[in-house]
N, C-alpha and C. Protein backbone atom coordinates (compact mmCIF):
# COMPACT_ATOMS: atom_id res chain seq x y z
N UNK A 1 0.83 -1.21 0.00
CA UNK A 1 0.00 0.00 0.00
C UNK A 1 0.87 1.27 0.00
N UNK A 2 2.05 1.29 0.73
CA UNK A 2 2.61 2.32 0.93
C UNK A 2 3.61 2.70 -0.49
N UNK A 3 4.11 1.61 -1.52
CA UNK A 3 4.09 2.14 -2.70
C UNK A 3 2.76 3.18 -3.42
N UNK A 4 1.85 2.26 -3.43
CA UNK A 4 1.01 2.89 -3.99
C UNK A 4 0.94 4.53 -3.84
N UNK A 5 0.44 4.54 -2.60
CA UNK A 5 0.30 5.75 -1.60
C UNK A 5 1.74 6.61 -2.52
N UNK A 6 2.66 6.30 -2.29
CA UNK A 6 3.88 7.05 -2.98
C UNK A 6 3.69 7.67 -4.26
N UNK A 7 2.98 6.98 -5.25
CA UNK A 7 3.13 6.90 -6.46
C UNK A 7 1.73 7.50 -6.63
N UNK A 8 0.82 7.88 -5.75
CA UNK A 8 -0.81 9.04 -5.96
C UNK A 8 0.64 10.11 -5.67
N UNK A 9 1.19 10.55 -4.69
CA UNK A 9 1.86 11.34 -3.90
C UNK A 9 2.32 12.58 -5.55
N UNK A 10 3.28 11.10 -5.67
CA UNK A 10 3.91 12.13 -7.00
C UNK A 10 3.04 12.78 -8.01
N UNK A 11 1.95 12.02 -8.45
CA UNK A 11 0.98 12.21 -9.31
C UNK A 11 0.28 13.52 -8.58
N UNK A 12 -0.21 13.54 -7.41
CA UNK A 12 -0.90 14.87 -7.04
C UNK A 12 0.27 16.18 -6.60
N UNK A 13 1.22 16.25 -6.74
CA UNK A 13 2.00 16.74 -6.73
C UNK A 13 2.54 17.58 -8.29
N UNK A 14 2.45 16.46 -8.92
CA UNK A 14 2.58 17.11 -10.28
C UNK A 14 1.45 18.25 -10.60
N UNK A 15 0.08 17.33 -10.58
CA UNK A 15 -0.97 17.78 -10.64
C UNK A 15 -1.25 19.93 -9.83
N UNK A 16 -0.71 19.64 -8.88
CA UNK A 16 -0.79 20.94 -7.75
C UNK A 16 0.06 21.58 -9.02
N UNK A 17 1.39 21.21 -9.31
CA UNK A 17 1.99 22.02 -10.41
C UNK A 17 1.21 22.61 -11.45
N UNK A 18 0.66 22.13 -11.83
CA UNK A 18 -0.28 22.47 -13.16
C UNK A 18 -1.33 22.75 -12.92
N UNK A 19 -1.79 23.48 -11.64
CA UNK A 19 -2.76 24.10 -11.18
C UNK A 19 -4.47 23.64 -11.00
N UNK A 20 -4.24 22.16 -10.83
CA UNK A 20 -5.40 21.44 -10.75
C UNK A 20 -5.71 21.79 -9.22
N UNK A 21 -7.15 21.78 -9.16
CA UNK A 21 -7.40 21.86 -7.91
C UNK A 21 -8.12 20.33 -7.08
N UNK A 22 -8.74 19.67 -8.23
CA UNK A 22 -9.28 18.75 -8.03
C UNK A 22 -8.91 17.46 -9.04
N UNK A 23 -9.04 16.26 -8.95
CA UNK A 23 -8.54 15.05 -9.44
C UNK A 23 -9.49 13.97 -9.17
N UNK A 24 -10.01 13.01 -10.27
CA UNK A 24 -10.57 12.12 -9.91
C UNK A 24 -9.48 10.71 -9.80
N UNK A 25 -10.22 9.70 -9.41
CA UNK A 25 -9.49 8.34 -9.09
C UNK A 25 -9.37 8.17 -10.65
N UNK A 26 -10.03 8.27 -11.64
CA UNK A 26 -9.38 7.90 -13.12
C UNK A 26 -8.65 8.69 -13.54
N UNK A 27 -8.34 9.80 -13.20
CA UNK A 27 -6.98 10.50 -13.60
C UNK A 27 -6.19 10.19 -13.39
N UNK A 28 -5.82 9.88 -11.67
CA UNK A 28 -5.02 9.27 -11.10
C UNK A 28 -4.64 7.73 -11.35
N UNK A 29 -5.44 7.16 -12.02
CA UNK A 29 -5.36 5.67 -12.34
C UNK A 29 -4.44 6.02 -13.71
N UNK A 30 -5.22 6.99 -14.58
CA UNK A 30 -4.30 6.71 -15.67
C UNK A 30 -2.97 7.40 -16.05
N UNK A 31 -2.05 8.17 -14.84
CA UNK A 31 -0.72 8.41 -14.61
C UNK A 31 -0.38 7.17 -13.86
N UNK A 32 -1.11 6.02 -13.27
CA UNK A 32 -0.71 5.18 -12.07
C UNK A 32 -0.02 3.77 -12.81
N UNK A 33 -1.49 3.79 -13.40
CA UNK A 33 -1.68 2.67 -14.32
C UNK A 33 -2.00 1.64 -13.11
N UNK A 34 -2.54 2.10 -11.88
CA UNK A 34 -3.32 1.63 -10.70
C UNK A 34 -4.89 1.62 -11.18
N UNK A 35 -5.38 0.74 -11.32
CA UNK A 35 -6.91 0.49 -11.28
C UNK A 35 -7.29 1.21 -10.25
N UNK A 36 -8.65 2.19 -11.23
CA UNK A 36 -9.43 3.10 -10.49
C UNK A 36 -9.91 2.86 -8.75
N UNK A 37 -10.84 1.39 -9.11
CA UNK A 37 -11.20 1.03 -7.99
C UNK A 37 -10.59 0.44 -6.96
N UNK A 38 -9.14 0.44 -7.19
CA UNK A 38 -8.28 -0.48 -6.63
C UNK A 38 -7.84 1.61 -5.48
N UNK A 39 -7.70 2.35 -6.64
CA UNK A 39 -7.04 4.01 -5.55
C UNK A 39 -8.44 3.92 -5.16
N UNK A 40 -9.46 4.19 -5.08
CA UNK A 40 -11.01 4.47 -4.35
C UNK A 40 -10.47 3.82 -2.84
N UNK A 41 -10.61 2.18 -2.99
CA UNK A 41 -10.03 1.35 -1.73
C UNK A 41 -9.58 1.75 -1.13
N UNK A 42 -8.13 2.18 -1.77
CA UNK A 42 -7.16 2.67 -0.65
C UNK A 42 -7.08 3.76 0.28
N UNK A 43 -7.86 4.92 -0.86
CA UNK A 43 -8.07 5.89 0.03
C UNK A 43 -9.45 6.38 0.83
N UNK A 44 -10.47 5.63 0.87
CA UNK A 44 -11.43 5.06 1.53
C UNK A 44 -10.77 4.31 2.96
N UNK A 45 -10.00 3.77 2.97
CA UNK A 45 -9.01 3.30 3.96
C UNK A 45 -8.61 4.11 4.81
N UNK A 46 -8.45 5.76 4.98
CA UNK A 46 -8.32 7.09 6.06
C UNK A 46 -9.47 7.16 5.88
N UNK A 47 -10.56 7.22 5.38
CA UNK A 47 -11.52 8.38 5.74
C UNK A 47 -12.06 9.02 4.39
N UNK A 48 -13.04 9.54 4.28
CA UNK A 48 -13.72 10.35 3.01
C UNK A 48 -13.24 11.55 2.73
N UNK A 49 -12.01 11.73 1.37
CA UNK A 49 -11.51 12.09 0.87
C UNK A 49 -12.06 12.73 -0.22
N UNK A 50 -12.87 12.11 -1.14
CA UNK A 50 -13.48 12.47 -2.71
C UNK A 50 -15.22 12.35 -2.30
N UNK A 51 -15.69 13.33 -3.57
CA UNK A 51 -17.19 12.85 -3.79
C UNK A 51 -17.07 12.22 -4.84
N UNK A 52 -18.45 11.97 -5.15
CA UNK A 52 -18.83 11.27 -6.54
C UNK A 52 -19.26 12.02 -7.43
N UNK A 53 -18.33 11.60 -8.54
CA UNK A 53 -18.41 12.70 -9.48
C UNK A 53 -17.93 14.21 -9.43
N UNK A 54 -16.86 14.14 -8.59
CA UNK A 54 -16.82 15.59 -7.80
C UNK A 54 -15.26 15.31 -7.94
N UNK A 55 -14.65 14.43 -7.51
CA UNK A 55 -13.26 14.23 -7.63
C UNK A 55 -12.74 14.40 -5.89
N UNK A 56 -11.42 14.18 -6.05
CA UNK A 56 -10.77 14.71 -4.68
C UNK A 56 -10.21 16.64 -4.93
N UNK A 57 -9.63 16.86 -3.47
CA UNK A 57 -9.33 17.90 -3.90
C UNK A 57 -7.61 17.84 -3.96
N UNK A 58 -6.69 17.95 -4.76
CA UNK A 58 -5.61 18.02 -4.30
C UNK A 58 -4.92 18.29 -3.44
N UNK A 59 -5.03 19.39 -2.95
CA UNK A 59 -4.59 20.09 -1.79
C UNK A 59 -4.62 19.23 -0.99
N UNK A 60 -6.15 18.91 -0.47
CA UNK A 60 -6.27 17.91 0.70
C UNK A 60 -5.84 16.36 0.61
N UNK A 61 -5.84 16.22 -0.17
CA UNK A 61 -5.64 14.73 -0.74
C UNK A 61 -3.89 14.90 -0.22
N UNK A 62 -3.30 15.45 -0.62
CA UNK A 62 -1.41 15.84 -0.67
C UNK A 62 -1.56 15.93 0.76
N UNK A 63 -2.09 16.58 2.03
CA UNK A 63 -1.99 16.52 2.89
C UNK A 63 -2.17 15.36 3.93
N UNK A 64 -3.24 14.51 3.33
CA UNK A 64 -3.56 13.38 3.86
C UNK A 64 -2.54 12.10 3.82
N UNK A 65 -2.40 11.96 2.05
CA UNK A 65 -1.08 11.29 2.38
C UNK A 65 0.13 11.74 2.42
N UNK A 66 0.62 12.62 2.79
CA UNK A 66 1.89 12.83 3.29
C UNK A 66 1.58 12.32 5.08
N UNK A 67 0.43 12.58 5.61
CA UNK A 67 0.40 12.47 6.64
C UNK A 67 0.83 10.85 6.94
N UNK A 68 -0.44 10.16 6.06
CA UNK A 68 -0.03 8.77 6.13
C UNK A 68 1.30 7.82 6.13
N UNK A 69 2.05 8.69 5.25
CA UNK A 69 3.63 8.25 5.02
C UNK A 69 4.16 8.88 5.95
N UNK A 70 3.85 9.92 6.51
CA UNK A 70 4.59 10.96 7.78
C UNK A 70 5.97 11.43 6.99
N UNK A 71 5.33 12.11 5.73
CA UNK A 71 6.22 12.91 4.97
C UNK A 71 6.05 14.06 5.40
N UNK A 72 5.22 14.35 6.63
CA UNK A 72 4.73 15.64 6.84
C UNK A 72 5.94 16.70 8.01
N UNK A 73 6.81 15.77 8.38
CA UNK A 73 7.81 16.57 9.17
C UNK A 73 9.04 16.80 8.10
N UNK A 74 9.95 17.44 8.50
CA UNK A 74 11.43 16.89 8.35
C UNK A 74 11.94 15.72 8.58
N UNK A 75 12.87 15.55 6.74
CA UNK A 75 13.54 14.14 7.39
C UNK A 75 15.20 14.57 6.50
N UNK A 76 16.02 14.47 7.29
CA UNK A 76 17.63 14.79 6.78
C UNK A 76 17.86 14.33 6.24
N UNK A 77 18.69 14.04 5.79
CA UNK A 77 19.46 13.57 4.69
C UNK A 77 21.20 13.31 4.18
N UNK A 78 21.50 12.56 4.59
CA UNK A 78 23.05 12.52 3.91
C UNK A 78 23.65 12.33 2.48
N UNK A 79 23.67 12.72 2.27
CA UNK A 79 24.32 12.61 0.42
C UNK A 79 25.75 12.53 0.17
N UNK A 80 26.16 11.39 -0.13
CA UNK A 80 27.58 10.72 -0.22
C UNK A 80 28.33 10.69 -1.97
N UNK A 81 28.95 11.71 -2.48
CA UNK A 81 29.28 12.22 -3.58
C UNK A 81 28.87 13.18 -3.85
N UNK A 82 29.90 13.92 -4.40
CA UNK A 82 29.31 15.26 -4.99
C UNK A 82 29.85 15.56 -6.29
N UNK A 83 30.03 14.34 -7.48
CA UNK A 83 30.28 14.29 -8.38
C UNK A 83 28.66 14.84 -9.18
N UNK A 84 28.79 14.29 -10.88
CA UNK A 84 27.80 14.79 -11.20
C UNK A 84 26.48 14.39 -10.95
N UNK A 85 26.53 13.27 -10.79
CA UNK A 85 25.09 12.48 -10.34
C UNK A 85 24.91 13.34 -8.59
N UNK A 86 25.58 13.44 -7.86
CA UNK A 86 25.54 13.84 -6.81
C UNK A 86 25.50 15.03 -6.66
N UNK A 87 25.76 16.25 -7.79
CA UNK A 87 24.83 17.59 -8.08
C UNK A 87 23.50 17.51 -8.46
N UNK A 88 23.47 16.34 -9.71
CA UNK A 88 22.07 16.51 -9.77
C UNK A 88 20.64 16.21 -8.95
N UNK A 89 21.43 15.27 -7.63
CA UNK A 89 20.63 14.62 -6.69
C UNK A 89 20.17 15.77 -5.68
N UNK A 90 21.28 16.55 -5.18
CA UNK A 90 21.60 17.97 -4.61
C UNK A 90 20.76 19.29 -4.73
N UNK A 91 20.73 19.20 -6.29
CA UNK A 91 19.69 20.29 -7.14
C UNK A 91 18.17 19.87 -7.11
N UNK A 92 18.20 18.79 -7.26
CA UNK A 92 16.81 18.82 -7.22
C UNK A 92 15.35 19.02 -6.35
N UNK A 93 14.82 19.89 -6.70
CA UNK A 93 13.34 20.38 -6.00
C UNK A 93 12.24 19.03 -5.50
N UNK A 94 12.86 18.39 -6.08
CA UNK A 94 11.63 16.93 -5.89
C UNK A 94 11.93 17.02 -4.33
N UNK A 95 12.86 16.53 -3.64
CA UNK A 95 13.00 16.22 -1.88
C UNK A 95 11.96 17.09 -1.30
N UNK A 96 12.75 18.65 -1.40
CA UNK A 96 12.12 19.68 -0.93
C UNK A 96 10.72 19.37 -0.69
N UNK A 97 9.96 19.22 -2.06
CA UNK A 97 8.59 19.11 -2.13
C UNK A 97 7.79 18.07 -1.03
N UNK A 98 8.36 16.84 -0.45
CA UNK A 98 7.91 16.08 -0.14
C UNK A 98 8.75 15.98 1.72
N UNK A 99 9.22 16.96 2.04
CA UNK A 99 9.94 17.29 3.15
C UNK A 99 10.92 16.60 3.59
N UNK A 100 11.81 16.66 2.15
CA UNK A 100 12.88 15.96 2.55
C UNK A 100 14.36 17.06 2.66
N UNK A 101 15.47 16.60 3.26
CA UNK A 101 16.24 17.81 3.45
C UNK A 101 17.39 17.34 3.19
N UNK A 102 17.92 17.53 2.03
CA UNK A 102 19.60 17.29 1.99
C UNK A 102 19.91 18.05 2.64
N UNK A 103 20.54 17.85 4.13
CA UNK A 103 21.36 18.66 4.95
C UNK A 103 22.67 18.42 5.09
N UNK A 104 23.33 17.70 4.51
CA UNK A 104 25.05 17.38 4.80
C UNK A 104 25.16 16.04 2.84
N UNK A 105 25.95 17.25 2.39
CA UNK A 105 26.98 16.18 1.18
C UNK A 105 27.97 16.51 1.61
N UNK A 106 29.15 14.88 1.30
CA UNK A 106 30.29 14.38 1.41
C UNK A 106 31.20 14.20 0.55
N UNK A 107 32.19 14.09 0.67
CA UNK A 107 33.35 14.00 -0.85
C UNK A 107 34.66 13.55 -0.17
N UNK A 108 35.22 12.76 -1.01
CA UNK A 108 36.62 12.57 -0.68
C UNK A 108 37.64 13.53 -1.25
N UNK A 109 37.40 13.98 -2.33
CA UNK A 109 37.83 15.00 -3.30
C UNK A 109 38.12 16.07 -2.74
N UNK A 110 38.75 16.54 -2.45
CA UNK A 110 39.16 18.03 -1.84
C UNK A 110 39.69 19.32 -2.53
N UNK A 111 39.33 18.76 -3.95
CA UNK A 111 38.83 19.62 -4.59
C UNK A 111 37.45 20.44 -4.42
N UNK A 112 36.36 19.42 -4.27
CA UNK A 112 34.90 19.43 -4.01
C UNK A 112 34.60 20.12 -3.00
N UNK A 113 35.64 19.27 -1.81
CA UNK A 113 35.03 19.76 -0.05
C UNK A 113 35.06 21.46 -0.07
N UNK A 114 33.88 22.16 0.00
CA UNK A 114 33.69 23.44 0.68
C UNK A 114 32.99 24.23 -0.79
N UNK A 115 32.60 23.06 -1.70
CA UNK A 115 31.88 23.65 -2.95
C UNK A 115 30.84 24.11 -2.90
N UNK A 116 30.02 24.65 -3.20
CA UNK A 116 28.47 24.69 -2.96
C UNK A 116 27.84 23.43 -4.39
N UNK A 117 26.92 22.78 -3.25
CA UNK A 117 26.36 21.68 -4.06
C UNK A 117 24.59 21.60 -3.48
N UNK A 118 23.89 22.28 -4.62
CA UNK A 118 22.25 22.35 -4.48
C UNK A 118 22.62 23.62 -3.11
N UNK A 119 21.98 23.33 -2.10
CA UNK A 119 21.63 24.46 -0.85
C UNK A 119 22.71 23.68 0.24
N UNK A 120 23.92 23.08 -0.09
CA UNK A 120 24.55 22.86 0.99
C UNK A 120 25.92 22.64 0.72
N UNK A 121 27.22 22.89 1.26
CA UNK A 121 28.12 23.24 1.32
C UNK A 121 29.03 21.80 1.11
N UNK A 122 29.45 20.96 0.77
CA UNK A 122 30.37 19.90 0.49
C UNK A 122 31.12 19.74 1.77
N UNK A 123 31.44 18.54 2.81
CA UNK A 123 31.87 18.51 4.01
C UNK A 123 33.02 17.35 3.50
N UNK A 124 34.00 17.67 4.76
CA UNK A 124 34.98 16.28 4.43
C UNK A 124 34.18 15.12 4.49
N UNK A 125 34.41 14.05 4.29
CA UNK A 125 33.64 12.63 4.35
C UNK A 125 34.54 12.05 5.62
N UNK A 126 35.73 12.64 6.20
CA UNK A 126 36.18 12.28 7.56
C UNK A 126 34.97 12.76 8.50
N UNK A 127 34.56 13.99 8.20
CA UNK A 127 33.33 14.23 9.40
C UNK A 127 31.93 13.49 9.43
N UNK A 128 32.00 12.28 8.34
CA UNK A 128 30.74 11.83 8.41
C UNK A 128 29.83 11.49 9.69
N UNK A 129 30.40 10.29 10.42
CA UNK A 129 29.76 10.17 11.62
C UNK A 129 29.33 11.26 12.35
N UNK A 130 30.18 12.45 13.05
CA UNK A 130 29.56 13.57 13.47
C UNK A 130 28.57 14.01 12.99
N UNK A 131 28.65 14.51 11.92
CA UNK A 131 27.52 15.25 11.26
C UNK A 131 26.45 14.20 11.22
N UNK A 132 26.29 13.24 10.92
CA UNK A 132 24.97 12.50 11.01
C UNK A 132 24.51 12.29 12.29
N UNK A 133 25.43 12.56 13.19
CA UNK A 133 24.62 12.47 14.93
C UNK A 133 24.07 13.71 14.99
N UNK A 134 24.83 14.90 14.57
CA UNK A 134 24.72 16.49 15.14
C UNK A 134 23.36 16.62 14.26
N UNK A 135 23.15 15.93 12.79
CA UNK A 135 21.84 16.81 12.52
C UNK A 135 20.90 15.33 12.70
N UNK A 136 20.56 14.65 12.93
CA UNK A 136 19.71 13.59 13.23
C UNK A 136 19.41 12.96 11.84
N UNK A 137 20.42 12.86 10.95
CA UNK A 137 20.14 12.20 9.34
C UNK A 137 19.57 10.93 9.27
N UNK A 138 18.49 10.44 9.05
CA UNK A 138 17.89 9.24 9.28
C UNK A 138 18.20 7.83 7.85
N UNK A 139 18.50 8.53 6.40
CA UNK A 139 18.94 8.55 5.56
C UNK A 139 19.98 9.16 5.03
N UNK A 140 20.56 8.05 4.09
CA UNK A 140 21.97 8.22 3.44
C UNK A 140 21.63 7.49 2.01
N UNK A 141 22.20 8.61 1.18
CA UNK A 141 21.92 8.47 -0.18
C UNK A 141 23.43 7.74 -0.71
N UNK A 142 23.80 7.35 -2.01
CA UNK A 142 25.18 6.79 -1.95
C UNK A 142 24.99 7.39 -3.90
N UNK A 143 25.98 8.00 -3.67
CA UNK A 143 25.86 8.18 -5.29
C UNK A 143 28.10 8.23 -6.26
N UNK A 144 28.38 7.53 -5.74
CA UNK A 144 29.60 7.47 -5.75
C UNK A 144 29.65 6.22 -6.95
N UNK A 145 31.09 5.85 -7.05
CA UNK A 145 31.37 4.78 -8.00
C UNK A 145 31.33 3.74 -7.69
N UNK A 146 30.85 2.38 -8.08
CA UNK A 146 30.57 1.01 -7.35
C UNK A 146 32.38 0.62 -6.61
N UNK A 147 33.22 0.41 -6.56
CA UNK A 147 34.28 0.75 -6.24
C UNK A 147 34.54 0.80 -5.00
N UNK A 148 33.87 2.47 -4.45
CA UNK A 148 33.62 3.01 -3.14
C UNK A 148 32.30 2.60 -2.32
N UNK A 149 31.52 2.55 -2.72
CA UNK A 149 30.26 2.33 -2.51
C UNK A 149 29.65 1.27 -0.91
N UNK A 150 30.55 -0.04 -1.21
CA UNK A 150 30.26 -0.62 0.15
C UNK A 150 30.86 0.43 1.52
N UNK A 151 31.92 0.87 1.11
CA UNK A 151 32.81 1.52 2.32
C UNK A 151 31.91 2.78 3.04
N UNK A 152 30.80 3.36 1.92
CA UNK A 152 30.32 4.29 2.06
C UNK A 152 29.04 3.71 3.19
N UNK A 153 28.36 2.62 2.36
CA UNK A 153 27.36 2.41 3.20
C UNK A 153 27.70 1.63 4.78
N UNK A 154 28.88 1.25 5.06
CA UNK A 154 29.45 0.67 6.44
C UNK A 154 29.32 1.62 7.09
N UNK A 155 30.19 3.01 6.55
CA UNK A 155 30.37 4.29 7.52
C UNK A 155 29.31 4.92 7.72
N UNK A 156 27.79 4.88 6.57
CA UNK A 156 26.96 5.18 7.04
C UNK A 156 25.89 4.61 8.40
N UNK A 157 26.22 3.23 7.80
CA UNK A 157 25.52 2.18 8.72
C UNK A 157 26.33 2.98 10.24
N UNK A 158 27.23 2.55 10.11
CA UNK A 158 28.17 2.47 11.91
C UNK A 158 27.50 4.08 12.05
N UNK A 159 27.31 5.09 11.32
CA UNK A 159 26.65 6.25 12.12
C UNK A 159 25.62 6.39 12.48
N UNK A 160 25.17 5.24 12.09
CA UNK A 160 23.12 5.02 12.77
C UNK A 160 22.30 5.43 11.92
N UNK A 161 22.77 5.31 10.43
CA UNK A 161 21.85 5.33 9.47
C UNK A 161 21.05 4.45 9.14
N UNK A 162 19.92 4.08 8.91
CA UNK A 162 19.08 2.83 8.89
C UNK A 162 18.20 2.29 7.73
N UNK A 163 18.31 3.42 6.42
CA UNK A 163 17.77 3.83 5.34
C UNK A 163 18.83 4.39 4.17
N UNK A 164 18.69 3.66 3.04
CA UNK A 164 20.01 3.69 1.94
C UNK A 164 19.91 3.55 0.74
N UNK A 165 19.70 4.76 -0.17
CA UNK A 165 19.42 4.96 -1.45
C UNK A 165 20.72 4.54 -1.79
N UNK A 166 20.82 3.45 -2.71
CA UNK A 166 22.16 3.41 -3.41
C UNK A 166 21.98 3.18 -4.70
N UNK A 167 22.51 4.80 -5.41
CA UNK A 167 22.44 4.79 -7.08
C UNK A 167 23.67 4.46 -7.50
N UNK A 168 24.73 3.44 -7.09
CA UNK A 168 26.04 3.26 -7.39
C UNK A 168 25.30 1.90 -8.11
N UNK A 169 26.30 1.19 -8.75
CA UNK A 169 26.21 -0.56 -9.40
C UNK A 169 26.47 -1.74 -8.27
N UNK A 170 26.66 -1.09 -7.61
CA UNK A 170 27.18 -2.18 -6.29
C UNK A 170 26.09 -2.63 -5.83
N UNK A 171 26.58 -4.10 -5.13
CA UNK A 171 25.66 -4.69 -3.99
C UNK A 171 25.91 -4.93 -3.00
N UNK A 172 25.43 -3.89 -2.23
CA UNK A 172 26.06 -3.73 -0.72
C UNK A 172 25.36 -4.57 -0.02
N UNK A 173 26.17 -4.88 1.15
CA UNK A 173 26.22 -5.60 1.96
C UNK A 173 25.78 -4.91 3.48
N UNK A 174 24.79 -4.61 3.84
CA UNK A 174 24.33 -4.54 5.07
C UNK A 174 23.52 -5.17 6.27
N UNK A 175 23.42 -4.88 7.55
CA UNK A 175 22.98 -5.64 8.58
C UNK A 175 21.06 -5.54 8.26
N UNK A 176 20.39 -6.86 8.81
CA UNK A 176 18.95 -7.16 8.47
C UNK A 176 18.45 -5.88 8.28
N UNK A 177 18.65 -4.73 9.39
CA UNK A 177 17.92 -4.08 10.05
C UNK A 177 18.37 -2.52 9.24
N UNK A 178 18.75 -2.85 8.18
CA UNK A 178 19.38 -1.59 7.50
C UNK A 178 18.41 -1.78 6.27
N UNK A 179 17.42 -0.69 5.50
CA UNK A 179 16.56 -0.82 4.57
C UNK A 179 17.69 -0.25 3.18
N UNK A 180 17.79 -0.99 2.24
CA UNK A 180 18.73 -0.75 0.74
C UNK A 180 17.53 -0.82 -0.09
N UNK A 181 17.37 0.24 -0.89
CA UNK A 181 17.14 0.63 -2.13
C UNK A 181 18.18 1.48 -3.21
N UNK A 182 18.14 0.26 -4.39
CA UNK A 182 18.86 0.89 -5.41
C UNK A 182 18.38 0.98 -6.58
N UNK A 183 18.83 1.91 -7.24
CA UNK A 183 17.88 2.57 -8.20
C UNK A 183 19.17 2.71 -9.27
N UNK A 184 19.36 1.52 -10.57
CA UNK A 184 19.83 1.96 -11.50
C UNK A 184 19.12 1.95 -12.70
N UNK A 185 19.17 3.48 -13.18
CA UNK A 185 18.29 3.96 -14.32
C UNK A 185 19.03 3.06 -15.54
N UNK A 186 19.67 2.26 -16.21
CA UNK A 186 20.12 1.43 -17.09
C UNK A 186 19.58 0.15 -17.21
N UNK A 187 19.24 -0.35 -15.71
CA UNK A 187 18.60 -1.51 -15.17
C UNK A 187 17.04 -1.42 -15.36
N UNK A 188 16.54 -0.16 -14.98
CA UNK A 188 15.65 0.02 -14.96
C UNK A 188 15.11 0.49 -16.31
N UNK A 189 15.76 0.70 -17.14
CA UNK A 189 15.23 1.34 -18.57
C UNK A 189 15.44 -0.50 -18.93
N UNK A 190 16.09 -1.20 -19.31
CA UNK A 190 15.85 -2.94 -19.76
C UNK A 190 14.66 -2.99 -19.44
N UNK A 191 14.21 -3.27 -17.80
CA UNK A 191 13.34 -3.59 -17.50
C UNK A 191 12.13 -3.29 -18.16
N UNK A 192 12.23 -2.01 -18.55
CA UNK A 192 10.61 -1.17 -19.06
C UNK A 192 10.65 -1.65 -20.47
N UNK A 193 11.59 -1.78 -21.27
CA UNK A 193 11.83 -2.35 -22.44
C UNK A 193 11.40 -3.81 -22.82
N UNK A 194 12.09 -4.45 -21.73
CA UNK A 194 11.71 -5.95 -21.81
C UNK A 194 10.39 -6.11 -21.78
N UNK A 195 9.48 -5.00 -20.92
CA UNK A 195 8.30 -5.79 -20.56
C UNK A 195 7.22 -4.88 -21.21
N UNK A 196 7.46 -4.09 -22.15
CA UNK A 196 6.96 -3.38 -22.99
C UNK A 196 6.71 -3.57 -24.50
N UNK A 197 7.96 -3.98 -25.11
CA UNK A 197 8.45 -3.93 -26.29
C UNK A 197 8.59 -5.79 -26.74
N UNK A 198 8.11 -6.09 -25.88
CA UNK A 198 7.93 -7.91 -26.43
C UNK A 198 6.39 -8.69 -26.11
């Protein structure tokens, strides 16, 4: 459910962009490619959200589930590279939107360290541990070269990180209790291919 829930999130989000005020479950089905009656369910599941024939309202709808995901506070963020993938991760408005906070990127490069990267300043990657205690980073992103990549997520792990975007090629190796998601757009473009185009 809580994919799902993710994937209305982005969709009414876009939607707020383009100045919709209201959205029905078949709109939303057909950016989802979620069966209509299958989003009705789910969000019937909090409470009465939409009329009939009337639609939801965005606004409220964006508030509800963020609440549900408890996207609704601050949540930090560590960002490990500040190469180019790790500017463009940096730059981007998507986090913001959904209350997320790159508050501390890392670099071994000392060229990098003290660059400005998106809204935050490039730190040694010796200060990692500190800085993830001092700002309460609950997540650590990994956007470095497969290479580096396990070393990154150990030092994140040992700082009490518990949550781990890793856009590197690697397959890291962490304890049960550590959540890994990796996201390679090469992998993931096959995939859409394979199951599209045959």
């Amino acid at each position: 459910m809580a994919a799902r829930l993710s994937r209305y999130l982005q969709v009414l989000t876009q939607a707020r962009k383009m100045g919709k005020e209201r959205i029905s479950s078949q709109e939303i089905a057909d950016y989802t490619n979620i069966n209509a009656t299958q989003i009705r369910r789910d969000l019937s599941t909090f409470g009465k959200f939409g009329k009939r024939g009337v639609g939801y309202s965005v606004e409220g709808l964006l508030g509800e589930i963020r609440r549900i995901l408890r996207t609704q506070g601050q949540h930090n963020i560590a960002l490990i590279g500040a190469g180019r993938l790790g500017e463009a991760i940096a730059s981007s408005p998507i986090f913001a939107e959904h209350g997320i906070n790159i508050t501390a990127v890392f670099d071994t490069d000392p060229e990098k360290v003290g660059r400005r990267v998106g809204n935050v300043d490039v730190s040694e990657y010796a200060s990692l541990a500190d800085v993830v205690r001092d700002k309460n980073i609950v997540v650590g992103v990994i956007a470095v070269p497969a290479i580096t990549a396990q070393a990154a997520a150990t030092d994140l792990v040992d700082a009490g990180v518990r949550i781990i975007f890793n856009y590197s090629e690697a397959l890291l190796d962490t304890p049960s209790d550590v959540a890994v998601h990796t996201s390679n757009p090469a992998v993931e473009l096959l995939y859409a291919l394979y199951f599209h185009l045959t």
